[in-house]
C-alpha atoms as a PDB file:
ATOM      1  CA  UNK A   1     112.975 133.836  93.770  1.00  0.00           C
ATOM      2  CA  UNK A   2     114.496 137.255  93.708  1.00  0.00           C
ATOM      3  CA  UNK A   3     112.577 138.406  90.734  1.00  0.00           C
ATOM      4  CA  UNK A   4     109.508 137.097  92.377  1.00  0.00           C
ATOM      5  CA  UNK A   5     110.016 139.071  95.084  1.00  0.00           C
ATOM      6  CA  UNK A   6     111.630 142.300  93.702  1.00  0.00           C
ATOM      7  CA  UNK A   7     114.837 142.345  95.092  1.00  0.00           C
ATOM      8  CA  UNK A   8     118.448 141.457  93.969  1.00  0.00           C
ATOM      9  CA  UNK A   9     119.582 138.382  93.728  1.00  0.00           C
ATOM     10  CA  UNK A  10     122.141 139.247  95.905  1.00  0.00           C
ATOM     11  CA  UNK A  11     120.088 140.584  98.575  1.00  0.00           C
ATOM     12  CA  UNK A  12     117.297 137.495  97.923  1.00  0.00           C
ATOM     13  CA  UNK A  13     120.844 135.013  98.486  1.00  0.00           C
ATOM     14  CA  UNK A  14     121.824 136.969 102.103  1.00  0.00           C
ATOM     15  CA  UNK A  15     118.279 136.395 103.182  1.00  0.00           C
ATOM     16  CA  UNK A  16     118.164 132.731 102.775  1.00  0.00           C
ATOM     17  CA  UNK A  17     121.450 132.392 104.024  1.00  0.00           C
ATOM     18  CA  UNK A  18     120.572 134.076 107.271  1.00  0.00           C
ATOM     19  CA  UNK A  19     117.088 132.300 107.769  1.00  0.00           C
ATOM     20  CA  UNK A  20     119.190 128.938 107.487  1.00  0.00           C
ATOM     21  CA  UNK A  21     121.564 130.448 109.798  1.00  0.00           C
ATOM     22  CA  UNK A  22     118.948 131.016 112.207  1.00  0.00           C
ATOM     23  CA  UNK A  23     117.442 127.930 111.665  1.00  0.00           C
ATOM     24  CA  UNK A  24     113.790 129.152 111.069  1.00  0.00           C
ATOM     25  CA  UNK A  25     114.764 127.794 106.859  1.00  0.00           C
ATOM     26  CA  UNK A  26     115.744 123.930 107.997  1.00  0.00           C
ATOM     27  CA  UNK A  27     116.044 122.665 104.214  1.00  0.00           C
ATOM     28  CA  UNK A  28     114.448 122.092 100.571  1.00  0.00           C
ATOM     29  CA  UNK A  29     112.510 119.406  98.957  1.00  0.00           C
ATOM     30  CA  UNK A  30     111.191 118.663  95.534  1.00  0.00           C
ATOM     31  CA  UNK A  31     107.932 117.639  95.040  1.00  0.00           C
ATOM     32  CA  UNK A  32     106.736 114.500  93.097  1.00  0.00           C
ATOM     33  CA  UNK A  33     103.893 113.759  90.865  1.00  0.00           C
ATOM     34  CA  UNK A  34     102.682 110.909  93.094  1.00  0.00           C
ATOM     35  CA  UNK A  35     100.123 109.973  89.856  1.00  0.00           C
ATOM     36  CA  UNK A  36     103.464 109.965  87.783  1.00  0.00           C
ATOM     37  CA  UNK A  37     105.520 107.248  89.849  1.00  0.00           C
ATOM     38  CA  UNK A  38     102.907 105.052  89.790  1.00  0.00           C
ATOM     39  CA  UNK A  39     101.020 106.172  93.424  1.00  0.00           C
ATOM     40  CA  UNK A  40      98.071 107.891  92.342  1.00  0.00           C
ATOM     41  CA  UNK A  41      95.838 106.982  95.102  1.00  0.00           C
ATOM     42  CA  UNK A  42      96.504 108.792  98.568  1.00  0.00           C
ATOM     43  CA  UNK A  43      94.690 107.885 101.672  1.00  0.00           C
ATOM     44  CA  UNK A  44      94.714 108.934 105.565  1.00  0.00           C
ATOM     45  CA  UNK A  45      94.184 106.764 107.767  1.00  0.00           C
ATOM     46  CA  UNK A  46      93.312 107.300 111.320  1.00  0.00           C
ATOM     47  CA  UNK A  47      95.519 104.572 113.808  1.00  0.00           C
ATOM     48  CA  UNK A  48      95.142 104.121 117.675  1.00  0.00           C
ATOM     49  CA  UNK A  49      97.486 101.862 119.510  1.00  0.00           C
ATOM     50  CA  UNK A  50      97.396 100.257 122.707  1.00  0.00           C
ATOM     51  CA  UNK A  51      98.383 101.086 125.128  1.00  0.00           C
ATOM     52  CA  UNK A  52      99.094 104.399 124.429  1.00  0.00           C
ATOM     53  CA  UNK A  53     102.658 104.746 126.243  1.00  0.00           C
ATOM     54  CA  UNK A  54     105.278 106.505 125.128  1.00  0.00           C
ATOM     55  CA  UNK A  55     107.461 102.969 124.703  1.00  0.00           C
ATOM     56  CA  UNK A  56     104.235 102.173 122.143  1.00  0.00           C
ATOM     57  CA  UNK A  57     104.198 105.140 120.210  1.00  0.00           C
ATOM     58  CA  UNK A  58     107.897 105.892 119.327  1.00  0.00           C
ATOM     59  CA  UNK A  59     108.042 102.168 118.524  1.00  0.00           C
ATOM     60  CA  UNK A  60     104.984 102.419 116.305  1.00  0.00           C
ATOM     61  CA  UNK A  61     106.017 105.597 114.281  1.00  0.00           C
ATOM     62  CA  UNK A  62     109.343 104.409 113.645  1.00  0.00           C
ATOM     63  CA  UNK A  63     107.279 100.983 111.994  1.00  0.00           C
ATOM     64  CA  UNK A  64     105.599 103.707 109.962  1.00  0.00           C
ATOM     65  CA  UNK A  65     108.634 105.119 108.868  1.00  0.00           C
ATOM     66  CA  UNK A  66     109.792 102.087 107.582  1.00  0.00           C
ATOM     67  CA  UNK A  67     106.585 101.739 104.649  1.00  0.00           C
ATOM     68  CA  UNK A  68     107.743 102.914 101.545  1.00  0.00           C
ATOM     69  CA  UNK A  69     103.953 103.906 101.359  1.00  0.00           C
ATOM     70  CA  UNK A  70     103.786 106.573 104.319  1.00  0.00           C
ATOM     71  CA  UNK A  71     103.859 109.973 103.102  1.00  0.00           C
ATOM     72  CA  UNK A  72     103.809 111.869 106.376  1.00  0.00           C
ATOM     73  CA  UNK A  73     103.136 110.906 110.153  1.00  0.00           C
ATOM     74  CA  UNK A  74     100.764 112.912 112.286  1.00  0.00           C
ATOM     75  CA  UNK A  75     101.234 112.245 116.278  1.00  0.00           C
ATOM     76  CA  UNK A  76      97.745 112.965 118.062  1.00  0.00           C
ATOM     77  CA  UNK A  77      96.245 113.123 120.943  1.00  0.00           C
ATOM     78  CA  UNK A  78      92.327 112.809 121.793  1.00  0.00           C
ATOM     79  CA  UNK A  79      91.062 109.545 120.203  1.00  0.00           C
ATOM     80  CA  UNK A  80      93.288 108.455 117.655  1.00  0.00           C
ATOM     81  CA  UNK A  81      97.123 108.383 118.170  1.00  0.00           C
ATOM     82  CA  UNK A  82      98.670 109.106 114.632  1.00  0.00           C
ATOM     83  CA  UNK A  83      97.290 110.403 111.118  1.00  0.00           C
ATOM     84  CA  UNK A  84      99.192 108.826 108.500  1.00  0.00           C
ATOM     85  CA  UNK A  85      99.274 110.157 104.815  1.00  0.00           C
ATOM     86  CA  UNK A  86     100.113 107.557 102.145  1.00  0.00           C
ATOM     87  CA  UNK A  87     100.310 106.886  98.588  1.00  0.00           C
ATOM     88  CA  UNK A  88      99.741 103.515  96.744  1.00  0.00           C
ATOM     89  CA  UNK A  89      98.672 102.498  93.337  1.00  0.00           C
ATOM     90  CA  UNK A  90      94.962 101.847  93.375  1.00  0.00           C
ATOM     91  CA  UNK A  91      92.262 100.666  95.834  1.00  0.00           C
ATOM     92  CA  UNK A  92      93.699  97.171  95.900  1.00  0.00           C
ATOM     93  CA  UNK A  93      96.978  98.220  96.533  1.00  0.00           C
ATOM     94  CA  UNK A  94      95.504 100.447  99.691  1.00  0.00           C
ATOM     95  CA  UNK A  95      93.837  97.594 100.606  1.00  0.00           C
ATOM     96  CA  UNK A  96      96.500  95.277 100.543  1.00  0.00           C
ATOM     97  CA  UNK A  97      98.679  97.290 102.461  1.00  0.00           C
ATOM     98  CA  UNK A  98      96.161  98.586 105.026  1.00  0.00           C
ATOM     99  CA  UNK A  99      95.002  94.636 105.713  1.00  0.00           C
ATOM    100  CA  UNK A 100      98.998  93.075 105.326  1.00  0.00           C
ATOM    101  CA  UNK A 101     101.366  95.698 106.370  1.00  0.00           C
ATOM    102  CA  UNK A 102      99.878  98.302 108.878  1.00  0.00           C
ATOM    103  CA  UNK A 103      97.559  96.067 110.697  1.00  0.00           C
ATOM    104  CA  UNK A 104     100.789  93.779 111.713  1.00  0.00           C
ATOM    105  CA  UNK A 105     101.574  95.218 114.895  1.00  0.00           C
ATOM    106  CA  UNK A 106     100.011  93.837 117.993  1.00  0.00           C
ATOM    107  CA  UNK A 107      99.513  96.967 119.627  1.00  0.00           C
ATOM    108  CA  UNK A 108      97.315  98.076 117.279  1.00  0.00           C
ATOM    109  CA  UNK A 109      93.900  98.647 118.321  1.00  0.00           C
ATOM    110  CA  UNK A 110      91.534 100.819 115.575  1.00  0.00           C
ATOM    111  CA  UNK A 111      92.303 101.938 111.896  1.00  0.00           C
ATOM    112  CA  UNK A 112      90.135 104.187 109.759  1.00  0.00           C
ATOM    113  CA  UNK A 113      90.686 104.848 106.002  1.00  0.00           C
ATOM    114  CA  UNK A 114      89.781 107.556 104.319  1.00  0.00           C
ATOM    115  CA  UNK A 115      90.906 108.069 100.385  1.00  0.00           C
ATOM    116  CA  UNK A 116      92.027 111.420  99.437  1.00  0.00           C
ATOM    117  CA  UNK A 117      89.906 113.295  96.476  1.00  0.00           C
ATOM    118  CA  UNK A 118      92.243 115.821  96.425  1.00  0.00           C
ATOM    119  CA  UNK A 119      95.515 117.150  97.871  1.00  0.00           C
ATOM    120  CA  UNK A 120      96.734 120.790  98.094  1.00  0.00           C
ATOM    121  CA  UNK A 121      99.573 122.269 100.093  1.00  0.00           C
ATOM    122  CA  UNK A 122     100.602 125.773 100.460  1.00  0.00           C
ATOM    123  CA  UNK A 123     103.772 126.887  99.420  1.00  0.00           C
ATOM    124  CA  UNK A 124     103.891 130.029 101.166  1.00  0.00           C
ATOM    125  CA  UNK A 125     103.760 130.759 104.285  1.00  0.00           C
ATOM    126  CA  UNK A 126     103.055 134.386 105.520  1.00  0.00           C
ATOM    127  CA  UNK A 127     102.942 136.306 108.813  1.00  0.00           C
ATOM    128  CA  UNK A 128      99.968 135.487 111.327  1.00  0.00           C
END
C-alpha cells in the first residue's frame, strides 16, 4: 500500500494506525470469488414486511442474517423495507430458497427478484 501511494512504509503503517484509532478504518475483509465456491448466481431481492414496526423489522433482519445465502442487508424506507444481496448456485437454487426459506415468515408481505448480470464494487473511496 505504501508503494502504491508513494510514501514509506513507515509513514503508510502510522496512517492506518491512526484512522483505526479514530475509528473512521473499522476493519478488513477479503473478498471471495462467489463463482469459485460454488455461488455464481447473485440476486437482489426487494422484501416488504408487515407491519412495518420496528419489533418487525429488527426481528426480520436478524432472520436474514441467519441465511448462509444473504450477502448484505439493505434497511429502506419508501415502499420496500430491506434490499437483500445474495448468492446461490443457479436459478433453481434461487428459486428454492426464495420460495422455501425467505418467504417463511408470516410477516412477510411482497418479494421481488431480480438476478444480478454483473457486480462491481469500488475499492477506493476518495474525498467528496
Amino acid at each position: 500500500m505504501a508503494q502504491e501511494l508513494g510514501i514509506a512504509p513507515s509513514t503508510c503503517l502510522e496512517r492506518i494506525r491512526s484512522l483505526r484509532r479514530s475509528g473512521i478504518l473499522t476493519g478488513f475483509h477479503a473478498e471471495a470469488d462467489l463463482a469459485a465456491i460454488g455461488r455464481g448466481l447473485q440476486a437482489v431481492i426487494a422484501v416488504r414486511v408487515r407491519p412495518p414496526t420496528r419489533e418487525v423489522i429488527e426481528a426480520f433482519e436478524t432472520f436474514l442474517e441467519g441465511m448462509p445465502q444473504v450477502i448484505s442487508i439493505f434497511v429502506l424506507t419508501r415502499n420496500d423495507d430491506f434490499l437483500v444481496h445474495l448468492a446461490v448456485r443457479d436459478t433453481d437454487h434461487l428459486h428454492a430458497v426464495v420460495l422455501d426459506k425467505l418467504t417463511k415468515p408470516p410477516e412477510l408481505a411482497d418479494v421481488r427478484t431480480s438476478v444480478v448480470y454483473g457486480h462491481r464494487r469500488k475499492k477506493v473511496i476518495g474525498p467528496t
